[in-house]
PDB file of N, CA and C in Angstrom:
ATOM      1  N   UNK A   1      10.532 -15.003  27.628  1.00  0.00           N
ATOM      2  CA  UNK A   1      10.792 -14.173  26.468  1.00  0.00           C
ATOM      3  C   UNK A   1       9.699 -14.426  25.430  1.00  0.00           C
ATOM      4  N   UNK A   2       9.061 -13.428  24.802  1.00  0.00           N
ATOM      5  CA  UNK A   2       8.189 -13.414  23.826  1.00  0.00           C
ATOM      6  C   UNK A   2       8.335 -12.722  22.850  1.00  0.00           C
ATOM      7  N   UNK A   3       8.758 -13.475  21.779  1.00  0.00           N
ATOM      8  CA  UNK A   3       9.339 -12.468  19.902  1.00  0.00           C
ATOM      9  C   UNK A   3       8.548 -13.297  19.149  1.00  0.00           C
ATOM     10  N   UNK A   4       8.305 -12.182  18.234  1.00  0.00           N
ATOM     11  CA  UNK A   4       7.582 -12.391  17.226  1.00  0.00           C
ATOM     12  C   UNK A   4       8.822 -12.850  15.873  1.00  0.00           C
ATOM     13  N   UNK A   5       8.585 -13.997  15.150  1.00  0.00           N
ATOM     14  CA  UNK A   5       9.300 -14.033  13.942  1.00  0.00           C
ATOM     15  C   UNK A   5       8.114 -14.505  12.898  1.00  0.00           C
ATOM     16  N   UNK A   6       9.296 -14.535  11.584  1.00  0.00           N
ATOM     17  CA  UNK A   6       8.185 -14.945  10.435  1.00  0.00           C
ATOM     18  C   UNK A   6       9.030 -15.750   9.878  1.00  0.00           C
ATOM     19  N   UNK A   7       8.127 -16.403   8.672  1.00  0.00           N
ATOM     20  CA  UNK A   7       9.030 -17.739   8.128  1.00  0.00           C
ATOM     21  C   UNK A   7       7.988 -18.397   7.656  1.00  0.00           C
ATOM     22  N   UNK A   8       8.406 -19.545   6.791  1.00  0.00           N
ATOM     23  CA  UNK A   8       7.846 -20.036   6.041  1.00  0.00           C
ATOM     24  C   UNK A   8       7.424 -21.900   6.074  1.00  0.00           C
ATOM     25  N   UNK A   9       6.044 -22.482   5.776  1.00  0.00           N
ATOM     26  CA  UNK A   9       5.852 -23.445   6.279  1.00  0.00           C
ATOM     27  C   UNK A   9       6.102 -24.549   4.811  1.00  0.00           C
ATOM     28  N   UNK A  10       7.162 -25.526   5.760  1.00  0.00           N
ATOM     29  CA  UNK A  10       7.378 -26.256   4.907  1.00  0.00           C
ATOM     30  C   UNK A  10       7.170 -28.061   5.189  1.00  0.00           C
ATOM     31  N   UNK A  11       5.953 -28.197   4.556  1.00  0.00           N
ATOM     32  CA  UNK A  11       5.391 -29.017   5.354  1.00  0.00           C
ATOM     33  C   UNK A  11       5.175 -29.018   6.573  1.00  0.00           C
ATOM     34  N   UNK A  12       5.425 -30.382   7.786  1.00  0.00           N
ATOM     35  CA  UNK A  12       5.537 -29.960   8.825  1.00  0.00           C
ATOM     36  C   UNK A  12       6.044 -29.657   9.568  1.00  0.00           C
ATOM     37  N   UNK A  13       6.806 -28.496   9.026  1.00  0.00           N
ATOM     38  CA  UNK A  13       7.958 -27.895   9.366  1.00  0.00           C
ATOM     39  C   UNK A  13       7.965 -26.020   8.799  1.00  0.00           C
ATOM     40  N   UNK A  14       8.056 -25.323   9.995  1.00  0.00           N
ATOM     41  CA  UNK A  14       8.450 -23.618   9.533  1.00  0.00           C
ATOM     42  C   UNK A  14       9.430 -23.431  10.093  1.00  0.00           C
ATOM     43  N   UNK A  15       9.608 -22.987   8.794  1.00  0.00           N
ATOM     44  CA  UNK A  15      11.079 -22.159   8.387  1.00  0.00           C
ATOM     45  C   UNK A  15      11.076 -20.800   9.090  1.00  0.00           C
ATOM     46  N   UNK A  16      11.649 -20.775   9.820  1.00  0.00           N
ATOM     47  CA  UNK A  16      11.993 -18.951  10.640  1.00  0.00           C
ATOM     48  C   UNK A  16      12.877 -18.353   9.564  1.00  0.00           C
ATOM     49  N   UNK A  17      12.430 -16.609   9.008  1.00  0.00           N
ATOM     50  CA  UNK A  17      13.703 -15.941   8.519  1.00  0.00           C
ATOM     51  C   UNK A  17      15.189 -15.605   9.244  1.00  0.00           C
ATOM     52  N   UNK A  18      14.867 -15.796  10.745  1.00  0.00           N
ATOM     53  CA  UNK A  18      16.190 -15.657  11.544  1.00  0.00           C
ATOM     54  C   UNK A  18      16.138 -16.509  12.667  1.00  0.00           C
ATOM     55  N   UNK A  19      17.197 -16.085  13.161  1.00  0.00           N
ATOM     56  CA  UNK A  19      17.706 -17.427  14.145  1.00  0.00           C
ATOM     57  C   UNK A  19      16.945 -16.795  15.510  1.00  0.00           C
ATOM     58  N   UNK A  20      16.220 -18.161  16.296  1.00  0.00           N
ATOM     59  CA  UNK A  20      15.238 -18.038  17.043  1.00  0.00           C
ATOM     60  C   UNK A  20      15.819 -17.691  18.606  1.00  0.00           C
ATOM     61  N   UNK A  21      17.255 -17.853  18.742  1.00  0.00           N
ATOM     62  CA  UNK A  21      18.194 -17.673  19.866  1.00  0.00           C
ATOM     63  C   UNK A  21      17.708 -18.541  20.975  1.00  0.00           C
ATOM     64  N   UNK A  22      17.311 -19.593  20.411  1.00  0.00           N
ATOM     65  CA  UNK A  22      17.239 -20.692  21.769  1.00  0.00           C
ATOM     66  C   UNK A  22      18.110 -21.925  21.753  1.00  0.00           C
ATOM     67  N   UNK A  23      18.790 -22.908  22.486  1.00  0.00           N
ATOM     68  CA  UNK A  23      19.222 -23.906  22.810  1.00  0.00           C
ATOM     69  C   UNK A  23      18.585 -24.637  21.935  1.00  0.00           C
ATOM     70  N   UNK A  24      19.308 -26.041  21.342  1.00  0.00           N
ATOM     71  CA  UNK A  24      19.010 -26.860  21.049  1.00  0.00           C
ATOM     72  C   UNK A  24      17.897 -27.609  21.605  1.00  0.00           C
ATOM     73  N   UNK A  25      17.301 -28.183  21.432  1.00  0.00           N
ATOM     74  CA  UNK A  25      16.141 -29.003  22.310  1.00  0.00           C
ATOM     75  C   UNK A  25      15.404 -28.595  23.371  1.00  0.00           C
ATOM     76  N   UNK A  26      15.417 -26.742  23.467  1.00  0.00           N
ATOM     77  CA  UNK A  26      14.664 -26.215  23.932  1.00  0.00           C
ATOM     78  C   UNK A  26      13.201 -26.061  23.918  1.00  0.00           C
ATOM     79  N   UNK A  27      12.464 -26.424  24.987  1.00  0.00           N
ATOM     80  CA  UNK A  27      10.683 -26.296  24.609  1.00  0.00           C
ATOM     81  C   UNK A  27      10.370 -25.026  24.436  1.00  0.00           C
ATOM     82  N   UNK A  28       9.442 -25.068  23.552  1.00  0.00           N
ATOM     83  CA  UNK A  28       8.467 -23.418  23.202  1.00  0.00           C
ATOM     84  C   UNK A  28       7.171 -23.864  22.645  1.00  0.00           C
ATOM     85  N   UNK A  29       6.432 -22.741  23.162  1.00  0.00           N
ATOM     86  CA  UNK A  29       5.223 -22.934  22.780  1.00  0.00           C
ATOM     87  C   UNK A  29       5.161 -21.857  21.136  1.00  0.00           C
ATOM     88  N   UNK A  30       4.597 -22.150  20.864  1.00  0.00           N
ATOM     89  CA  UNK A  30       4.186 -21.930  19.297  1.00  0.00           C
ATOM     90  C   UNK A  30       2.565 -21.331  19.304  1.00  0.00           C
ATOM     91  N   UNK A  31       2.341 -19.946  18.397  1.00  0.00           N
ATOM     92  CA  UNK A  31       1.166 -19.804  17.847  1.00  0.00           C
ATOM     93  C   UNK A  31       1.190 -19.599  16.858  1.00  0.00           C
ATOM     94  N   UNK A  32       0.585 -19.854  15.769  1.00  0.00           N
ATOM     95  CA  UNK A  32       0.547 -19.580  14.500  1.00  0.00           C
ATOM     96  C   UNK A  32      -0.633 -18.526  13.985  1.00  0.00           C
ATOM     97  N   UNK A  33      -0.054 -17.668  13.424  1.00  0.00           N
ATOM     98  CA  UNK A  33      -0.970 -16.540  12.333  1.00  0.00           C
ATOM     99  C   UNK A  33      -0.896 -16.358  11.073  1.00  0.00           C
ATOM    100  N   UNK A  34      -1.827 -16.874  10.282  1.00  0.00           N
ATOM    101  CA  UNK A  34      -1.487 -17.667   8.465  1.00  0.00           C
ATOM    102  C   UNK A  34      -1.847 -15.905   7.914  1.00  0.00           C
ATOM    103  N   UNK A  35      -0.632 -15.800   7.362  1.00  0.00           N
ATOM    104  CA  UNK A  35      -0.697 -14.261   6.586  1.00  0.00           C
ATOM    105  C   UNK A  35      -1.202 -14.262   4.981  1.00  0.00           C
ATOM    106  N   UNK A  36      -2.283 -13.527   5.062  1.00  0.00           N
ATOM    107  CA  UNK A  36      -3.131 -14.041   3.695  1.00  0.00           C
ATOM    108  C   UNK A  36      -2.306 -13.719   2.718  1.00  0.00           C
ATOM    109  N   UNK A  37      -1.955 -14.583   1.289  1.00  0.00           N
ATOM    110  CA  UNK A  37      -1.597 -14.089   0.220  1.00  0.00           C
ATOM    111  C   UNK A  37      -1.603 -12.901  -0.232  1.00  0.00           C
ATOM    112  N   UNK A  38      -1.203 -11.702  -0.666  1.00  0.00           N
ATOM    113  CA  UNK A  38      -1.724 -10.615  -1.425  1.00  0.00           C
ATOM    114  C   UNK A  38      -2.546 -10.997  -2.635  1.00  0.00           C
ATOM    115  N   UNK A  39      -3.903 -10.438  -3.025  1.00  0.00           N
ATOM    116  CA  UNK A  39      -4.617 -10.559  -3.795  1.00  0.00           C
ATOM    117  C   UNK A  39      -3.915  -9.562  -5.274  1.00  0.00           C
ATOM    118  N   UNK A  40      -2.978 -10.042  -5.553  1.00  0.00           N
ATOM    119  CA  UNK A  40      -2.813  -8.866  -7.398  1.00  0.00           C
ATOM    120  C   UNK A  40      -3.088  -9.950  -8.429  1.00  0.00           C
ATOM    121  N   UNK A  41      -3.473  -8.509  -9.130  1.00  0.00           N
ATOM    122  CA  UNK A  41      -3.881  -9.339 -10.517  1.00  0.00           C
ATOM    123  C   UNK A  41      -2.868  -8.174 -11.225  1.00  0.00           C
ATOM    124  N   UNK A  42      -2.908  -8.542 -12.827  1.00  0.00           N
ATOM    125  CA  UNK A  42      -2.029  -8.373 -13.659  1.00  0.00           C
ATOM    126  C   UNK A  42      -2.188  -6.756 -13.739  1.00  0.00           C
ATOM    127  N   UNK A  43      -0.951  -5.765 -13.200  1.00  0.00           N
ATOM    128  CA  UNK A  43      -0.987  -4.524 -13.737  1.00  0.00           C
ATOM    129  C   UNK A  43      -1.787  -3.209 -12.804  1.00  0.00           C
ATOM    130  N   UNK A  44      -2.179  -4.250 -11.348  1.00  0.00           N
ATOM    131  CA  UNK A  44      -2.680  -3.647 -10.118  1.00  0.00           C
ATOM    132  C   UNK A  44      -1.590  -2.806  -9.837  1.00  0.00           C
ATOM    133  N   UNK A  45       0.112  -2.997  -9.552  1.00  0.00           N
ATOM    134  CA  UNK A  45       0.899  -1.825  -9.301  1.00  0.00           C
ATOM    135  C   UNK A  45       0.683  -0.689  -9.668  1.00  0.00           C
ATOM    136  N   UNK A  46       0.800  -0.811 -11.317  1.00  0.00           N
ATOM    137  CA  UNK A  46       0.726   0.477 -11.755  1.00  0.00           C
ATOM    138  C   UNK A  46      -0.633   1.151 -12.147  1.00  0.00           C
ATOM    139  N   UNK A  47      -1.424   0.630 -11.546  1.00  0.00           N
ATOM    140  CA  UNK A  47      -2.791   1.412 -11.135  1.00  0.00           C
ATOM    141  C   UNK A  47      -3.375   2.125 -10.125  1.00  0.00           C
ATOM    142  N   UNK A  48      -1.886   1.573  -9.106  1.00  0.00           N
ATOM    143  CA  UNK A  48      -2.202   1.935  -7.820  1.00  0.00           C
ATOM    144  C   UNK A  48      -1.020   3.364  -7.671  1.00  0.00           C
ATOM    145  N   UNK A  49      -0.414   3.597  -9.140  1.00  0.00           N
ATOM    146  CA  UNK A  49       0.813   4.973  -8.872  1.00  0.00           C
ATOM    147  C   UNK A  49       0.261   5.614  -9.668  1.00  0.00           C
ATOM    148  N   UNK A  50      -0.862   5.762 -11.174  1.00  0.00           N
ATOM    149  CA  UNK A  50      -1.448   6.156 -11.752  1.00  0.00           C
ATOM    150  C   UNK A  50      -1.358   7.647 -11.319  1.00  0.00           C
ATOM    151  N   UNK A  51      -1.098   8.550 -11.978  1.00  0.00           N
ATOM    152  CA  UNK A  51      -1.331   9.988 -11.456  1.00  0.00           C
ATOM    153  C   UNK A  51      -0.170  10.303 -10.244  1.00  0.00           C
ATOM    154  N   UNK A  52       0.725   9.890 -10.391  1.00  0.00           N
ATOM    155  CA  UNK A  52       1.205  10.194  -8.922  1.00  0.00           C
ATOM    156  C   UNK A  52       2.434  11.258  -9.468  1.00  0.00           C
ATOM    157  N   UNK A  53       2.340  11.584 -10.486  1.00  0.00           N
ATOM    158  CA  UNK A  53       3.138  12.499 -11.140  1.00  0.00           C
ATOM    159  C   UNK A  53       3.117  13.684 -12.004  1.00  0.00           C
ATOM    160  N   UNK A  54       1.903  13.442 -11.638  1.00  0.00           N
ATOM    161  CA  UNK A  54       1.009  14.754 -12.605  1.00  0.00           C
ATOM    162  C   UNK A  54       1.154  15.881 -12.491  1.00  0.00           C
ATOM    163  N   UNK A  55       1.471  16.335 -11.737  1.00  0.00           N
ATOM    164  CA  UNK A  55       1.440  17.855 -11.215  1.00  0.00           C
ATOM    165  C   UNK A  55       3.276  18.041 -11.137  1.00  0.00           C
ATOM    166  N   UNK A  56       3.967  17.421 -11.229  1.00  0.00           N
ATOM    167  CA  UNK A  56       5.323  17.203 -11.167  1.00  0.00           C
ATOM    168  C   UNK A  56       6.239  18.064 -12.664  1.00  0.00           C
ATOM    169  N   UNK A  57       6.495  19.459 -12.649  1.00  0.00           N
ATOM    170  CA  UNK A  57       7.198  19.699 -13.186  1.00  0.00           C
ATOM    171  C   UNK A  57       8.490  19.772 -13.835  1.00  0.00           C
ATOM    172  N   UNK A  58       9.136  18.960 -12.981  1.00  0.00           N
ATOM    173  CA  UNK A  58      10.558  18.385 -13.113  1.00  0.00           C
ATOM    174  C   UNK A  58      10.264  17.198 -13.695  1.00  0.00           C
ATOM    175  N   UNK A  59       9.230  16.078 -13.592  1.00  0.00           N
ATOM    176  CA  UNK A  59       9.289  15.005 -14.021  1.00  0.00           C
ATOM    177  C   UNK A  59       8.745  15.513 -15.512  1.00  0.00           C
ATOM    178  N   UNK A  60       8.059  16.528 -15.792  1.00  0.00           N
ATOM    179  CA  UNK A  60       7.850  16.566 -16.476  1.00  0.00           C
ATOM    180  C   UNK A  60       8.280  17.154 -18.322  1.00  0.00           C
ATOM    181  N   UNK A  61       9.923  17.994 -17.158  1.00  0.00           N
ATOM    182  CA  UNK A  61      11.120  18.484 -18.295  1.00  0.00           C
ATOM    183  C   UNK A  61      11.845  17.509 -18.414  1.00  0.00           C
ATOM    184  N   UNK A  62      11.860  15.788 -17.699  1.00  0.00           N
ATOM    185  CA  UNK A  62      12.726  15.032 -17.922  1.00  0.00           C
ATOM    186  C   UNK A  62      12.125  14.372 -18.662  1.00  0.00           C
ATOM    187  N   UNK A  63      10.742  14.019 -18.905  1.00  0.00           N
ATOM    188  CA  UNK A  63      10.108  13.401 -20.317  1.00  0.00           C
ATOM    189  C   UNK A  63      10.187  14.025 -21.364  1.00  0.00           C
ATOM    190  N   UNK A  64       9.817  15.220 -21.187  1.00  0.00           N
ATOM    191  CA  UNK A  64      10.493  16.261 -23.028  1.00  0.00           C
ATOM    192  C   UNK A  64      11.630  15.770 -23.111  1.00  0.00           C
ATOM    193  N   UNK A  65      12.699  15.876 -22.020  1.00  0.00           N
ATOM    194  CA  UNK A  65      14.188  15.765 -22.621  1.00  0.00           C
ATOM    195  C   UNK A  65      14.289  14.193 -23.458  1.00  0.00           C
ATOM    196  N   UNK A  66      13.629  13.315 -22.878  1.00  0.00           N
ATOM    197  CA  UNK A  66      13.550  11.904 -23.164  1.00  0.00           C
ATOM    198  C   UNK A  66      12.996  11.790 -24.695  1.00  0.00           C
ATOM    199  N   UNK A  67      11.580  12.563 -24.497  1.00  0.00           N
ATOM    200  CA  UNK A  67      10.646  12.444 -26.027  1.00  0.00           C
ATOM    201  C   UNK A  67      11.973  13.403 -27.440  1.00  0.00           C
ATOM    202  N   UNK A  68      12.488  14.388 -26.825  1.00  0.00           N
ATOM    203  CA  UNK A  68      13.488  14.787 -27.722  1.00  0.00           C
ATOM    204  C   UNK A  68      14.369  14.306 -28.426  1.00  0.00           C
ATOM    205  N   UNK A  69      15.001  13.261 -27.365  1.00  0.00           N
ATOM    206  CA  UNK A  69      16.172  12.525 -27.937  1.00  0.00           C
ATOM    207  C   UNK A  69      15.722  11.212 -28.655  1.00  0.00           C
ATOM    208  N   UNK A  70      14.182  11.198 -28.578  1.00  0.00           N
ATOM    209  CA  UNK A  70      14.206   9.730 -29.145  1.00  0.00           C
ATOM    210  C   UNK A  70      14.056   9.918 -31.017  1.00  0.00           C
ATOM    211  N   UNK A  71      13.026  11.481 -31.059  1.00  0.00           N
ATOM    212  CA  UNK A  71      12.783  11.562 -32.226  1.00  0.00           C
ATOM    213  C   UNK A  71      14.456  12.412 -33.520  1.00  0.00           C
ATOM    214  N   UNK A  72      15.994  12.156 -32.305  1.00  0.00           N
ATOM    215  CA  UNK A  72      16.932  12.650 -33.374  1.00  0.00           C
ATOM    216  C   UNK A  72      17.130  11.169 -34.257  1.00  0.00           C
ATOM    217  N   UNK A  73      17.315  11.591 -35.183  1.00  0.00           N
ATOM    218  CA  UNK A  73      18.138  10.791 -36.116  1.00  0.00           C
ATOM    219  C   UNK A  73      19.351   9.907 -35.807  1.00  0.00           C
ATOM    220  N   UNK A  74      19.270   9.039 -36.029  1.00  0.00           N
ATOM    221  CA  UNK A  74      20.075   8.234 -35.288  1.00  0.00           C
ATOM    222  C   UNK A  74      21.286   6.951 -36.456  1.00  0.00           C
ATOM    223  N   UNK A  75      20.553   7.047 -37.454  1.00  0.00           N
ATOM    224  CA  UNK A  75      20.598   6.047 -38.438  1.00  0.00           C
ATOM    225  C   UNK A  75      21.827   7.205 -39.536  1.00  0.00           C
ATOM    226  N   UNK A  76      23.413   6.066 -39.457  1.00  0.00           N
ATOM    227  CA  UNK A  76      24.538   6.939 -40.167  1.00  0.00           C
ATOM    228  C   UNK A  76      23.998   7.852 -41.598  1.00  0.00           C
ATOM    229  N   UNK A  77      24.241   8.769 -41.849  1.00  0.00           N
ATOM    230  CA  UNK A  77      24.396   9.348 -42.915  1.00  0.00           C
ATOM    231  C   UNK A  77      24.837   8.661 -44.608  1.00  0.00           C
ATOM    232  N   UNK A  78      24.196   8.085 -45.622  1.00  0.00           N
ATOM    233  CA  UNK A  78      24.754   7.791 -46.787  1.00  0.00           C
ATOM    234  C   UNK A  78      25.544   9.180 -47.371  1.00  0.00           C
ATOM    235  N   UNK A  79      26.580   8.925 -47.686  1.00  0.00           N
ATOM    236  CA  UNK A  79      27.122  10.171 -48.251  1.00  0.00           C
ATOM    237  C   UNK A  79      26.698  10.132 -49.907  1.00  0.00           C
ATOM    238  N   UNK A  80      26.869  11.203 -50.119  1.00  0.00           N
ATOM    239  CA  UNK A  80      26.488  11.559 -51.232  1.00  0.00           C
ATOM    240  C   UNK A  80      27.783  11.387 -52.544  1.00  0.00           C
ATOM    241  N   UNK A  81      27.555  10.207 -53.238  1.00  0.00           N
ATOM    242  CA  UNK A  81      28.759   9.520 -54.052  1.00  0.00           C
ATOM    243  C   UNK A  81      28.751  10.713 -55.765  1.00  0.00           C
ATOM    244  N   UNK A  82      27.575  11.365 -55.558  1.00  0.00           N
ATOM    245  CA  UNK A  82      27.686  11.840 -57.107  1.00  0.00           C
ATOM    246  C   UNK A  82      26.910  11.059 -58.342  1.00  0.00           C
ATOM    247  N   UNK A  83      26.872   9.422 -57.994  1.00  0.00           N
ATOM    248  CA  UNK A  83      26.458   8.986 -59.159  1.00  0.00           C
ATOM    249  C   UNK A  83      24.752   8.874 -58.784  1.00  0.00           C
ATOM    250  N   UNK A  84      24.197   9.520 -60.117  1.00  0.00           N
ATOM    251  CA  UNK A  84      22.975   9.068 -60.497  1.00  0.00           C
ATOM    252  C   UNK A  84      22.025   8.326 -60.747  1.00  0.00           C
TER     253      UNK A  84
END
């Protein structure tokens, strides 16, 4: 049988994300493939969705509706007591 799992090295010891379905004190041979870090820096996500909505007319009546409601008034009413 030959499966691929992943998992994590902890010391000298890796951690499988799931259970490897073998017997206790079963022999296996082992290869290892070191999965490079992802390289991000600060704010790479959203550089990489930049524009991805531009042309989007619906997204773009749900930001009016948004920019609308932010500029109502929001702050209670002083009523008007009469005195000067």
């Amino acid at each position: 049988m030959i499966k691929t799992l992943h998992g994590r090295i902890r010391g000298r010891t890796i951690e499988l994300d799931e259970d490897l379905e073998a017997s206790d004190g079963q022999e296996v041979i082992v290869q290892v493939k070191i999965v490079p870090a992802p390289s991000r820096k600060a704010g790479e996500g959203l550089l990489r969705t930049e524009g991805a909505l531009a042309d989007d007319t619906e997204w773009d009546a749900i930001m009016e509706e948004i920019h609308r409601a932010r500029k109502l008034e929001r702050r209670p009413q002083v009523p008007d007591l009469g005195i000067p």
